[in-house]
Protein backbone atom coordinates (compact mmCIF):
# COMPACT_ATOMS: atom_id res chain seq x y z
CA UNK A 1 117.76 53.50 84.77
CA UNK A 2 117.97 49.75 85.45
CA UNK A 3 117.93 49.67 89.05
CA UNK A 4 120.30 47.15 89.50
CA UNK A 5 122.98 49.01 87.70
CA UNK A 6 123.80 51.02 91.16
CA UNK A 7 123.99 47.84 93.32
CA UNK A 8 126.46 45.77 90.53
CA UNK A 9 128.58 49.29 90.84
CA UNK A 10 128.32 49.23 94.64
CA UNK A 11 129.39 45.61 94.88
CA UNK A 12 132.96 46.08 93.06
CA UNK A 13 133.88 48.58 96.05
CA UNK A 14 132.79 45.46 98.91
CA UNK A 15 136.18 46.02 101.39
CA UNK A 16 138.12 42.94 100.53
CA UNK A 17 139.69 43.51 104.32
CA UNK A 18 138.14 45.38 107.43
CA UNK A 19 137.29 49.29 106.53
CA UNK A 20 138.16 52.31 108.87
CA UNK A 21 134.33 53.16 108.48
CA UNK A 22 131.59 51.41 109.93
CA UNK A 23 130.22 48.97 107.68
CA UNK A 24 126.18 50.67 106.87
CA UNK A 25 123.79 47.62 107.38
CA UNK A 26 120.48 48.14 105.71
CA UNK A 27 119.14 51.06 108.58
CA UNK A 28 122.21 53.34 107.26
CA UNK A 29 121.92 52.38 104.04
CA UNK A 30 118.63 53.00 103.48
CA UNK A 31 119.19 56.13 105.05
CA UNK A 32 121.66 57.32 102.97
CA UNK A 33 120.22 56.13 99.73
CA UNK A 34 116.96 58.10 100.80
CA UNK A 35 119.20 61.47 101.65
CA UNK A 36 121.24 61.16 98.52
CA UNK A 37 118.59 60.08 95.82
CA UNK A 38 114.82 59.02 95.49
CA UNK A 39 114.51 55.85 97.40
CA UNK A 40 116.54 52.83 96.64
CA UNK A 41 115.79 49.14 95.54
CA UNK A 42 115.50 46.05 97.73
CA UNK A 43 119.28 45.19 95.72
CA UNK A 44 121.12 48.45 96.41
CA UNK A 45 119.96 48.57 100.21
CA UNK A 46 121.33 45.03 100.69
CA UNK A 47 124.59 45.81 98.62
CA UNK A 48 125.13 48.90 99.97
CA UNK A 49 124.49 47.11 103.69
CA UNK A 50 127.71 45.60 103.38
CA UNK A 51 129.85 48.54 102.59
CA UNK A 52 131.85 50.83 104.75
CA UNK A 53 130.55 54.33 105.05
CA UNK A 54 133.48 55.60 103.36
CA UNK A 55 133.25 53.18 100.46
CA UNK A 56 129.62 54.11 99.98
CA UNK A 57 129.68 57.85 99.63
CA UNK A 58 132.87 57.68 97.34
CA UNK A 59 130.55 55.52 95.30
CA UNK A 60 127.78 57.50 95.21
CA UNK A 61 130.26 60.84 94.38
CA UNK A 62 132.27 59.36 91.77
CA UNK A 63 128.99 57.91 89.96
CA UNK A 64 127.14 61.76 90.40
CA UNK A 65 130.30 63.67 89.46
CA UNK A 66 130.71 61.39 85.62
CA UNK A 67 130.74 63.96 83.10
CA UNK A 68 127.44 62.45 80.72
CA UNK A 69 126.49 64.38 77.71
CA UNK A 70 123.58 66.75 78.05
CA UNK A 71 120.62 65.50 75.83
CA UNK A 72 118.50 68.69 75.23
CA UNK A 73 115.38 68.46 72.77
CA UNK A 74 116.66 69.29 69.16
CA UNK A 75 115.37 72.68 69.40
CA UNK A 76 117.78 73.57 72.54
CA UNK A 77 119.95 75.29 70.14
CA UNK A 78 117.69 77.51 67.80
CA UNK A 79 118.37 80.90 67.01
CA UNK A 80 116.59 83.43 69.35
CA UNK A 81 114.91 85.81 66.63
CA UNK A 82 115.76 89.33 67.14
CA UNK A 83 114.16 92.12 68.49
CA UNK A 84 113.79 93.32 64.68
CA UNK A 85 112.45 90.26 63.82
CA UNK A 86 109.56 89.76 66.48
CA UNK A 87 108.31 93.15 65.66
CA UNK A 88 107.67 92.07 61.86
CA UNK A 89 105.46 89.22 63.10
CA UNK A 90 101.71 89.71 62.92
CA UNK A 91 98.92 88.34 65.11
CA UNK A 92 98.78 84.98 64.24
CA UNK A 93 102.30 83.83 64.00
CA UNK A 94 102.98 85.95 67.49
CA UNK A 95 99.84 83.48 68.58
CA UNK A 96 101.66 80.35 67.02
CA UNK A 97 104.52 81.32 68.79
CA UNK A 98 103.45 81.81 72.48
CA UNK A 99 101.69 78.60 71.88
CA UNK A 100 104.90 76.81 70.97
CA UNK A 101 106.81 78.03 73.61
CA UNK A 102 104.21 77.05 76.09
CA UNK A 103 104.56 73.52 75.12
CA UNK A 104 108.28 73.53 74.66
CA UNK A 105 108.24 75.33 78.34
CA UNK A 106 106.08 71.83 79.39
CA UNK A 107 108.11 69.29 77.25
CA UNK A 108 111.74 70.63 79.32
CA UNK A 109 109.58 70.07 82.69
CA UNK A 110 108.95 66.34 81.62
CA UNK A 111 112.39 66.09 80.18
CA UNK A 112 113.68 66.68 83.59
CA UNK A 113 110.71 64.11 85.21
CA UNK A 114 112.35 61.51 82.85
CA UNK A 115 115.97 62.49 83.96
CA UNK A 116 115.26 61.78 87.28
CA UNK A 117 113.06 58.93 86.75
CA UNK A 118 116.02 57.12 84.53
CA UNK A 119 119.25 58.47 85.67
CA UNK A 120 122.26 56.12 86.56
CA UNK A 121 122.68 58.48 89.41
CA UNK A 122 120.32 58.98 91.56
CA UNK A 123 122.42 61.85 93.74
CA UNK A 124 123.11 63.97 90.37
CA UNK A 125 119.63 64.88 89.77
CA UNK A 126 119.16 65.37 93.27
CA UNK A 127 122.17 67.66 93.43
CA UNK A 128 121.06 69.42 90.27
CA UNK A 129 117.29 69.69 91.75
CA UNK A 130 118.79 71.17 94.52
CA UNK A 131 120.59 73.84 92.88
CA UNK A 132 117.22 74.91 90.40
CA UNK A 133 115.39 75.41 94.12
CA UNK A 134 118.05 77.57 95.56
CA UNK A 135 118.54 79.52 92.01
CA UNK A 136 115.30 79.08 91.25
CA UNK A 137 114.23 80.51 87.99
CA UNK A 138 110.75 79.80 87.21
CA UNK A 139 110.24 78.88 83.60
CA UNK A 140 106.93 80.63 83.03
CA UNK A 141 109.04 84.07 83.73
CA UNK A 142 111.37 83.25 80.76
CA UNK A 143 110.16 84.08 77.58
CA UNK A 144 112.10 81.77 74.98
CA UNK A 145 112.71 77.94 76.30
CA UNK A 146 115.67 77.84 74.17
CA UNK A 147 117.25 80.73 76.46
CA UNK A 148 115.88 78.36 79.57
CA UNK A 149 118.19 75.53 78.35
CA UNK A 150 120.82 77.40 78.68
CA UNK A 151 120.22 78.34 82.09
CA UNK A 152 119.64 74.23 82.69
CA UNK A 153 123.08 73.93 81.27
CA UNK A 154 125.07 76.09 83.56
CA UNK A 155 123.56 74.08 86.31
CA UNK A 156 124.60 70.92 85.38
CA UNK A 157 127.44 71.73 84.80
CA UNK A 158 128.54 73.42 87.92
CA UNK A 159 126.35 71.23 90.31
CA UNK A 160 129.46 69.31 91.71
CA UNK A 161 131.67 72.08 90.51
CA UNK A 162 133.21 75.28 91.77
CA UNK A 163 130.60 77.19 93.34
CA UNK A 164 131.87 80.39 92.54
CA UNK A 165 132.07 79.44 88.63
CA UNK A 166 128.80 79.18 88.79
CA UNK A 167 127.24 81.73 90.53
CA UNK A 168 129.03 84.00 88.26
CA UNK A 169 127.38 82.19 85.35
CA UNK A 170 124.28 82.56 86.18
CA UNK A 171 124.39 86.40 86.97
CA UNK A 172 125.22 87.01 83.29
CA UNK A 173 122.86 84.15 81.86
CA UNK A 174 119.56 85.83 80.00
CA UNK A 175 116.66 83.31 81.71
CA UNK A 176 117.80 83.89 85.06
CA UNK A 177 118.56 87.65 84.64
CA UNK A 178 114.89 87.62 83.29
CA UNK A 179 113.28 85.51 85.47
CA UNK A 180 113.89 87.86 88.13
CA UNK A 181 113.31 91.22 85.94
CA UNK A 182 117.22 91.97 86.02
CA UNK A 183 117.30 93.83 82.65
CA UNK A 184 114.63 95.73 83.55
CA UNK A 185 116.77 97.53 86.92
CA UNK A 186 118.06 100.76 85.25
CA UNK A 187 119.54 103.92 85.49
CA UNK A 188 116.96 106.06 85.61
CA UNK A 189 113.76 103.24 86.41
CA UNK A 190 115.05 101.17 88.93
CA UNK A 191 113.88 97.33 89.99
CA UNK A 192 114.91 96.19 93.32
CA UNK A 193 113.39 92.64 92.53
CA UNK A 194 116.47 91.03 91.05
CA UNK A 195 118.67 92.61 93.78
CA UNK A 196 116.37 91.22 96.42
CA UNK A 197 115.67 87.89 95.66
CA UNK A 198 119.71 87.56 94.95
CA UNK A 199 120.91 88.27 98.12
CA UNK A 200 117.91 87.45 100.84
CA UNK A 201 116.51 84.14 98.94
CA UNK A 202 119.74 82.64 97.26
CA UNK A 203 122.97 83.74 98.68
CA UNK A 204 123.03 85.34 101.96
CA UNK A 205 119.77 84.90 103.28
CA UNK A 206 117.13 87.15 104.78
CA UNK A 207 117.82 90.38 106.97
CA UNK A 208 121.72 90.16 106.43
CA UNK A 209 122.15 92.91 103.81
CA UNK A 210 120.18 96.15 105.31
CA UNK A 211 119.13 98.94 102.78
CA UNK A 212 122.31 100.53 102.23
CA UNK A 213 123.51 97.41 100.99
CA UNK A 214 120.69 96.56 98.88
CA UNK A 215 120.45 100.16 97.44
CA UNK A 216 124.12 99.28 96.37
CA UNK A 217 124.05 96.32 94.98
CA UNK A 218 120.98 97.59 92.93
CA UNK A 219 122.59 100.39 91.64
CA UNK A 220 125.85 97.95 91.27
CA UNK A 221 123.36 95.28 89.19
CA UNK A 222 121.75 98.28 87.14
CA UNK A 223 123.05 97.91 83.30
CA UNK A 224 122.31 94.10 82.66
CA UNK A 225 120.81 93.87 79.30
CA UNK A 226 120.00 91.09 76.65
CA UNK A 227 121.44 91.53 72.99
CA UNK A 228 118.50 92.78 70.14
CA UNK A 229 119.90 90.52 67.54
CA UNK A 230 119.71 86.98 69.55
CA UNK A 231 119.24 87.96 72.86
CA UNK A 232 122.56 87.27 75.04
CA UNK A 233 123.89 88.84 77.58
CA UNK A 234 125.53 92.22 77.34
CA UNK A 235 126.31 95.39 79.67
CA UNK A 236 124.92 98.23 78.42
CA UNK A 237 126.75 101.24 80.45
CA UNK A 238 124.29 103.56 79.17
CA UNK A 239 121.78 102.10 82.08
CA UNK A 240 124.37 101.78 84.47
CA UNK A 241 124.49 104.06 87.29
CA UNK A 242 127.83 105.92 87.52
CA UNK A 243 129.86 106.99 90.29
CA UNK A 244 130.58 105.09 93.63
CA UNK A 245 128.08 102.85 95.58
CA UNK A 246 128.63 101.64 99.05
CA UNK A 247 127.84 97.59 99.59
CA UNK A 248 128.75 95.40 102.51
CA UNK A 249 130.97 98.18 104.07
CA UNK A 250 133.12 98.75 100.73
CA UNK A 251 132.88 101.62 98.36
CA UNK A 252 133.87 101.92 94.83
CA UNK A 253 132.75 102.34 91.15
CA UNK A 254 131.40 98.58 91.34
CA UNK A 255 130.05 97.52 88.41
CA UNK A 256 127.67 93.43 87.84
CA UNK A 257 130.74 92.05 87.29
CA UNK A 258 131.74 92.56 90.52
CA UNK A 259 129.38 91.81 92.26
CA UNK A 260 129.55 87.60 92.22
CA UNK A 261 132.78 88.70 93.76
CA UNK A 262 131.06 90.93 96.54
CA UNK A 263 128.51 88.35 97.57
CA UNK A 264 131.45 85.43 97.99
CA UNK A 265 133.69 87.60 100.15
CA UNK A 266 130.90 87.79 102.12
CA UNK A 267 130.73 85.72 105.50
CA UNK A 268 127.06 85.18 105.88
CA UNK A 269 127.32 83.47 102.02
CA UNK A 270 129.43 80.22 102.88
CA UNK A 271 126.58 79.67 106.11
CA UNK A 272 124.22 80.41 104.07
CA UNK A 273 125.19 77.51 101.14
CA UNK A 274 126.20 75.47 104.14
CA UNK A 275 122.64 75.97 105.80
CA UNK A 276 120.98 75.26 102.66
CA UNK A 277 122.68 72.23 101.87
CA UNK A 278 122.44 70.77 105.10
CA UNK A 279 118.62 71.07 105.22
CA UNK A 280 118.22 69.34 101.68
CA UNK A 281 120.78 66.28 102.51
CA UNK A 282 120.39 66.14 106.26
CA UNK A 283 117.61 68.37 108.59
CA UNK A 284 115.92 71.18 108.99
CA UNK A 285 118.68 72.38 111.80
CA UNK A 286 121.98 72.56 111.78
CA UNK A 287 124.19 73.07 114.94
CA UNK A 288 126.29 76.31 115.31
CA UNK A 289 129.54 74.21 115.73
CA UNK A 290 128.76 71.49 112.44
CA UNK A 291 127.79 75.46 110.60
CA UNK A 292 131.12 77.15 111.38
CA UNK A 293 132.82 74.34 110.77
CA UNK A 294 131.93 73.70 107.22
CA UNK A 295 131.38 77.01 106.35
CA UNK A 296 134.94 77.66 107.13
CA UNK A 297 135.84 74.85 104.79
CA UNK A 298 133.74 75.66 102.40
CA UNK A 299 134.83 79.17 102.52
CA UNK A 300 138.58 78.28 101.62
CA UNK A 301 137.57 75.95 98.72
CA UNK A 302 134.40 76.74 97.60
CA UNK A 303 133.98 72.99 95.84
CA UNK A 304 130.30 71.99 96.04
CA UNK A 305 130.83 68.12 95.70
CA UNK A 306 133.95 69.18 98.97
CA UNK A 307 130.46 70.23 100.38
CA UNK A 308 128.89 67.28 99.66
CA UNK A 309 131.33 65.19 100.59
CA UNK A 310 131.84 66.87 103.91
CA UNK A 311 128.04 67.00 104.77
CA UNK A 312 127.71 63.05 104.55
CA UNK A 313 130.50 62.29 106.17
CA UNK A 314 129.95 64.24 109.21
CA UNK A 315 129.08 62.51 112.05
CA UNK A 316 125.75 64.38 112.82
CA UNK A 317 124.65 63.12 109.26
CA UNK A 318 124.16 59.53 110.80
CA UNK A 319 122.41 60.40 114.26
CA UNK A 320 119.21 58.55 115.04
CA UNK A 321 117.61 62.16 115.50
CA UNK A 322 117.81 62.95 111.78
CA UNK A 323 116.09 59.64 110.90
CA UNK A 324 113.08 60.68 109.48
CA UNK A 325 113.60 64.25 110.17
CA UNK A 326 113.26 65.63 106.74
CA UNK A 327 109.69 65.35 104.83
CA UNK A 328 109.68 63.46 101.62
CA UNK A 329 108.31 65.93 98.23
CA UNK A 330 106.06 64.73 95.89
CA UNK A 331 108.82 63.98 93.40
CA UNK A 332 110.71 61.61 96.29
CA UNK A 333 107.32 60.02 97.09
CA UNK A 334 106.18 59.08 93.80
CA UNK A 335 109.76 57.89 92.83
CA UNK A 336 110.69 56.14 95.87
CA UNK A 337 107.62 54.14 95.79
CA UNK A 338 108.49 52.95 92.31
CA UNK A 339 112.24 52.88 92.81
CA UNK A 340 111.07 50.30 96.02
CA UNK A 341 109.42 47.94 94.02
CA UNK A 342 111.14 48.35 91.30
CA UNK A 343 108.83 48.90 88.58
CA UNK A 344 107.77 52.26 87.13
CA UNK A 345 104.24 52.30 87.94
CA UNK A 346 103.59 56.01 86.96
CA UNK A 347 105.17 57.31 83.27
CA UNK A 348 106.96 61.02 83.16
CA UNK A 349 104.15 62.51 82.52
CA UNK A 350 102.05 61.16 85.06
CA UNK A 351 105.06 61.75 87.25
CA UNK A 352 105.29 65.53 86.21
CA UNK A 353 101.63 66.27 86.84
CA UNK A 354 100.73 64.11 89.68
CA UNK A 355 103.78 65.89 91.43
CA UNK A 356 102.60 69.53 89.91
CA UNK A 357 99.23 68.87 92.19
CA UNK A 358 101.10 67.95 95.28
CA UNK A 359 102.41 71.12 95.18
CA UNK A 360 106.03 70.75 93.38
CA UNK A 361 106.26 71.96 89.30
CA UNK A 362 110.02 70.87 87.54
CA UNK A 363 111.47 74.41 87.03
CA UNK A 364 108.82 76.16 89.00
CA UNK A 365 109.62 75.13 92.84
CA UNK A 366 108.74 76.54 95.87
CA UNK A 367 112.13 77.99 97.01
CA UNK A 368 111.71 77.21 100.49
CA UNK A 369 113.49 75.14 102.35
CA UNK A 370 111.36 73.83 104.59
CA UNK A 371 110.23 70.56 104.09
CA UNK A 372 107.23 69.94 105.75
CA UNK A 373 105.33 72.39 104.21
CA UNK A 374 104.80 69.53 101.09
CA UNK A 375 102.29 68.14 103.77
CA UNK A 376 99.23 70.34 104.59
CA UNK A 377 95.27 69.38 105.03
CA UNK A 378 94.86 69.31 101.13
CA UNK A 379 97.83 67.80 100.19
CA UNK A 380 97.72 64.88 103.05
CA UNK A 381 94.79 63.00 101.55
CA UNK A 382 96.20 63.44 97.69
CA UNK A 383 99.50 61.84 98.59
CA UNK A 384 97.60 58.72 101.07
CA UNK A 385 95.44 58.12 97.72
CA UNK A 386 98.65 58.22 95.44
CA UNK A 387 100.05 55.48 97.80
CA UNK A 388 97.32 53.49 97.53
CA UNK A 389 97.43 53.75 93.72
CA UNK A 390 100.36 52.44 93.32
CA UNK A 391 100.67 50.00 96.15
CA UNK A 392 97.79 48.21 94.19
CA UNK A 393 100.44 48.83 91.10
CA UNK A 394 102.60 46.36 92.56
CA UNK A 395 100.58 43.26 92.18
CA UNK A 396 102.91 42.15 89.30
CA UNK A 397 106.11 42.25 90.82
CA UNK A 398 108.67 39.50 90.91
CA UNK A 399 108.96 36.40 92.63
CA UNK A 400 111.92 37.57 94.32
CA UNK A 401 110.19 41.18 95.38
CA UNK A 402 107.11 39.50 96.72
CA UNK A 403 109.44 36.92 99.02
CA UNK A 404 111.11 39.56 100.23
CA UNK A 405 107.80 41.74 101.06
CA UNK A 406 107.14 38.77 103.58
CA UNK A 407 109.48 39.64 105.82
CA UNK A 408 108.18 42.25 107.89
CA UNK A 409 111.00 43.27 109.85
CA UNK A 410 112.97 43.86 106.66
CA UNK A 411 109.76 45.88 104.80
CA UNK A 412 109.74 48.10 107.67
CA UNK A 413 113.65 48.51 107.70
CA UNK A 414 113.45 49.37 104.19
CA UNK A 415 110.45 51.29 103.93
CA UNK A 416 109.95 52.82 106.89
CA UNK A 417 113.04 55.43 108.91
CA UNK A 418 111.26 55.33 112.15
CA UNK A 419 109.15 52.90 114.28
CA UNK A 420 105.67 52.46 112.61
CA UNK A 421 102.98 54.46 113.62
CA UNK A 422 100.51 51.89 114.48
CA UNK A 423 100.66 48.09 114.03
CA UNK A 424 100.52 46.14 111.60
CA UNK A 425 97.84 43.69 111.16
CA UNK A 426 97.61 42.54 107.60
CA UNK A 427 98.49 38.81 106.65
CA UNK A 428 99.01 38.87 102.89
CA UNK A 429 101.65 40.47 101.58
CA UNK A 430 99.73 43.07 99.23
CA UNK A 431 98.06 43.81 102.69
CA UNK A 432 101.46 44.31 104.30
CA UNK A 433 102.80 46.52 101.78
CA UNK A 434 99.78 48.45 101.55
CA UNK A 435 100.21 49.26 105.55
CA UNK A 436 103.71 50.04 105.27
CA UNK A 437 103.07 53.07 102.34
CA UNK A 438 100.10 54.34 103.83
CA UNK A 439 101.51 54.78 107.29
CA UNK A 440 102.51 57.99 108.26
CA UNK A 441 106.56 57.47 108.43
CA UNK A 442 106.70 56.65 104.95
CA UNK A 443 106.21 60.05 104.18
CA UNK A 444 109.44 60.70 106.04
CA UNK A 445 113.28 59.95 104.73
C-alpha cells in the first residue's frame, strides 16, 4: 500500500470541535497502530496523534470492514478432478501433480505475505491472520490448494462478520474438515482428532468438555464426507452413527449440523473468543470482570468487528501496563520495520521465508496464543541480525525520514513502547536508528 494513504484517510476525521475522547498523541497512537496492524509510518503516528480515540478506531473499522474483491491466483477456481479421475492417472502425471500443488500450496503463502505487505488496511489482514491462527488449518494437510482457497474465502469473508456464520462455514468446508482428518471420523472407525482440536484448541478451550462430551460430539461429527465427483462437502448418513448422543448435558439424535449450534450455546465459547481476542489485540491476561463483561456482549450479538470494537475501546486497552506487553511475531517485526521507514526493504518472498525461519509459516501457524514463545535462544539472535539488515536498508530514505530520525525523543516514542533498555550513545543518525531496532523493546508492541 502507499503508506500515506492511511494518514490522508485519518486526517478527514481531525474533530473540527473538542471530542468526548481523549485526543491519542503519538504514545497512544503508536500504540494502537502497533495493536491493530504491523507498525505504522512516521505520517500516520503524527495524524493519528491528533485524533480522538473514538475518531481513530471508527477509522481504522470502517477502512478494515470495506468489502474489496478477493484476488485469488487464476487457478482458485479449477475443477477438483474426481475420485474416478485420479485413479486413471499413472505415475508420472500423479508426480506432476503433487509437484504442482506443492508450489501452488507455496505461491497462496506468498500471496498472503503480499496482502499484508500492501493492504490499505492494515487491521484487515491482521483480523483475518487472526482468525487462520485460531481456525488454523495447515495447508500441507490439504490436499488440493484450490479446495484451500476456499477455506481462505470463508475467512475473509466472515472476519468482521457474524461469528456464528462463520463457524458454521467452516465445519462443512472440505480443507478444514480435512485438515483435521474430519471425513475420516466414522461409524464404525472412529477419529477423535477433528472433535478434539474443535472444541479444546478453537472454540471452548482446553479441559471444558470432559469425555462424555467429546465422545458425543464425535459420534455427533461422524458422517462428514467430501463429494467423489469434485470433492465438496456432503453428509453421508451411511457413516453416521445413529441413535441419541449426550453432549454438554443435552441428549438427542444430533447430527454435524447441529453441532455449530451446540458449541455457541455454550458458555465457555463467548470467553473463550473473548480470551482469544483479547490476547491478540491487547495482553496475554485478561481480568475476570473486562471477560464477563464482553463475553456477555458478545454472547447476545455474536458480531466479531462488535468484538473488536468493544476490545479497543475498553479502558484496560489503553493502560500503561499493556504497553509493550504483547511480543511482536516475525511477520510484525519484519513489517513494522519497513512500514517505519517507509520503504519495503525485504520483497514477499523474502518476507515469507525470512518469517518461515523465525518460526511463523502463512497458513501453517503455531496456534498458540502465547506470544512470547516467537522469542527463544535460537530465534533471539536471527531476529537481532534481521534488524540489523535492514536498519543498514535504510540508508536511502528521505530527507524528511532522516530529519525526523534526529530527534531522539520522537524515535524512541515511535519506535520504542517502553523506556529503552540501555542508553543511547550513538551520534549519527544511522547510529541512532540502529540502537533503537536492536534494543530489546523493539521487539515488544
Amino acid at each position: 500500500m502507499s503508506t500515506t494513504a492511511l494518514a490522508s484517510l485519518a486526517a478527514q476525521f481531525l474533530p473540527s470541535s473538542a471530542s468526548a475522547s481523549f485526543t491519542l498523541g503519538i504514545d497512544n497512537a503508536r500504540h494502537l497502530l502497533n495493536r491493530t496492524g504491523y507498525g505504522c509510518t512516521l505520517n500516520e503516528a503524527r495524524t493519528f496523534a491528533q485524533l480522538g480515540s473514538d475518531e481513530a478506531i471508527e477509522l481504522l473499522l470502517s477502512a478494515a470492514e470495506a468489502q474489496i474483491e478477493l484476488e485469488l491466483p487464476s487457478w482458485a477456481n479449477e475443477r477438483v478432478l474426481s475420485l474416478y479421475e485420479q485413479n486413471q492417472l499413472d505415475s508420472d502425471s500423479r508426480r506432476s501433480r503433487r509437484q504442482l500443488f506443492i508450489m501452488r500450496k507455496e505461491e497462496l503463502q506468498i500471496w498472503q505475505t503480499r496482502k499484508i505487505l500492501e493492504t490499505d488496511s492494515p487491521l484487515r489482514e491482521k483480523m483475518v491472520m487472526f482468525w487462520h491462527r485460531l481456525f488454523y488449518a495447515p495447508i500441507v494437510d490439504v490436499p488440493e490448494p484450490t479446495q484451500y482457497c476456499q477455506y481462505i474465502r470463508i475467512i475473509r469473508e466472515h472476519a468482521f462478520g457474524d461469528y456464528r456464520e462463520m463457524l458454521r462455514a467452516l465445519m462443512q468446508n472440505p480443507a478444514f474438515i480435512q485438515a483435521h482428518n474430519g471425513h475420516r471420523n466414522m461409524r464404525l472407525r472412529s477419529d477423535e482428532r477433528f472433535t478434539t482440536t474443535l472444541l479444546e484448541h478453537m472454540t471452548l478451550g482446553p479441559g471444558v468438555a470432559d469425555r462424555r462430551d467429546l465422545r458425543g460430539m464425535q459420534k455427533t461429527l461422524t458422517g462428514l464426507s467430501l463429494d467423489k465427483d469434485d470433492g465438496s462437502y456432503v453428509f453421508n448418513p451411511e457413516q453416521h452413527v445413529d441413535g441419541d448422543k449426550t453432549v454438554f448435558e443435552q441428549t438427542a439424535p444430533f447430527e454435524p449440523v447441529d453441532a455449530p449450534d451446540l458449541i455457541l450455546q455454550h458458555p465457555q465459547n463467548a470467553r473463550w473468543v473473548v480470551k482469544c481476542m483479547w490476547q491478540e489485540f491487547a495482553s496475554e491476561e485478561i481480568e475476570d470482570d473486562v471477560l464477563d463483561e464482553l463475553s456477555n456482549d458478545f454472547r447476545r450479538h455474536h458480531s466479531n468487528l462488535q468484538l473488536l470494537q468493544s476490545i479497543l475501546l475498553h479502558p484496560n486497552f489503553w493502560k500503561n501496563e499493556h504497553r509493550g506487553a504483547l511480543m511482536k511475531s516475525p511477520l510484525d517485526l519484519i513489517i513494522s520495520t519497513s512500514r517505519l521507514f517507509d520503504q519495503y526493504l525485504l520483497s514477499a518472498e523474502e518476507t515469507f521465508e525470512v518469517s518461515k525461519r523465525l518460526g511463523l509459516e502463512i497458513f501453517h501457524q503455531n496456534p498458540s496464543f502465547t506470544n512470547f514463545g516467537w522469542v527463544n535462544p535460537s530465534t533471539l539472535p536471527l531476529r537481532l541480525r534481521l534488524l540489523r539488515r535492514m536498519s543498514r536498508g535504510t540508508e536511502q530514505m528521505d530527507t524528511a525520514l532522516y530529519d525526523w530520525a534526529q530527534d531522539q525523543n520522537l524515535l524512541e516514542q515511535i519506535t520504542l513502547p517502553i523506556p529503552p533498555q540501555r542508553p543511547v550513545t550513538a551520534t549519527s543518525v544511522q547510529g541512532k536508528i540502529a540502537a533503537h531496532l536492536l534494543d530489546l523493546g523493539f521487539q515488544l508492541k
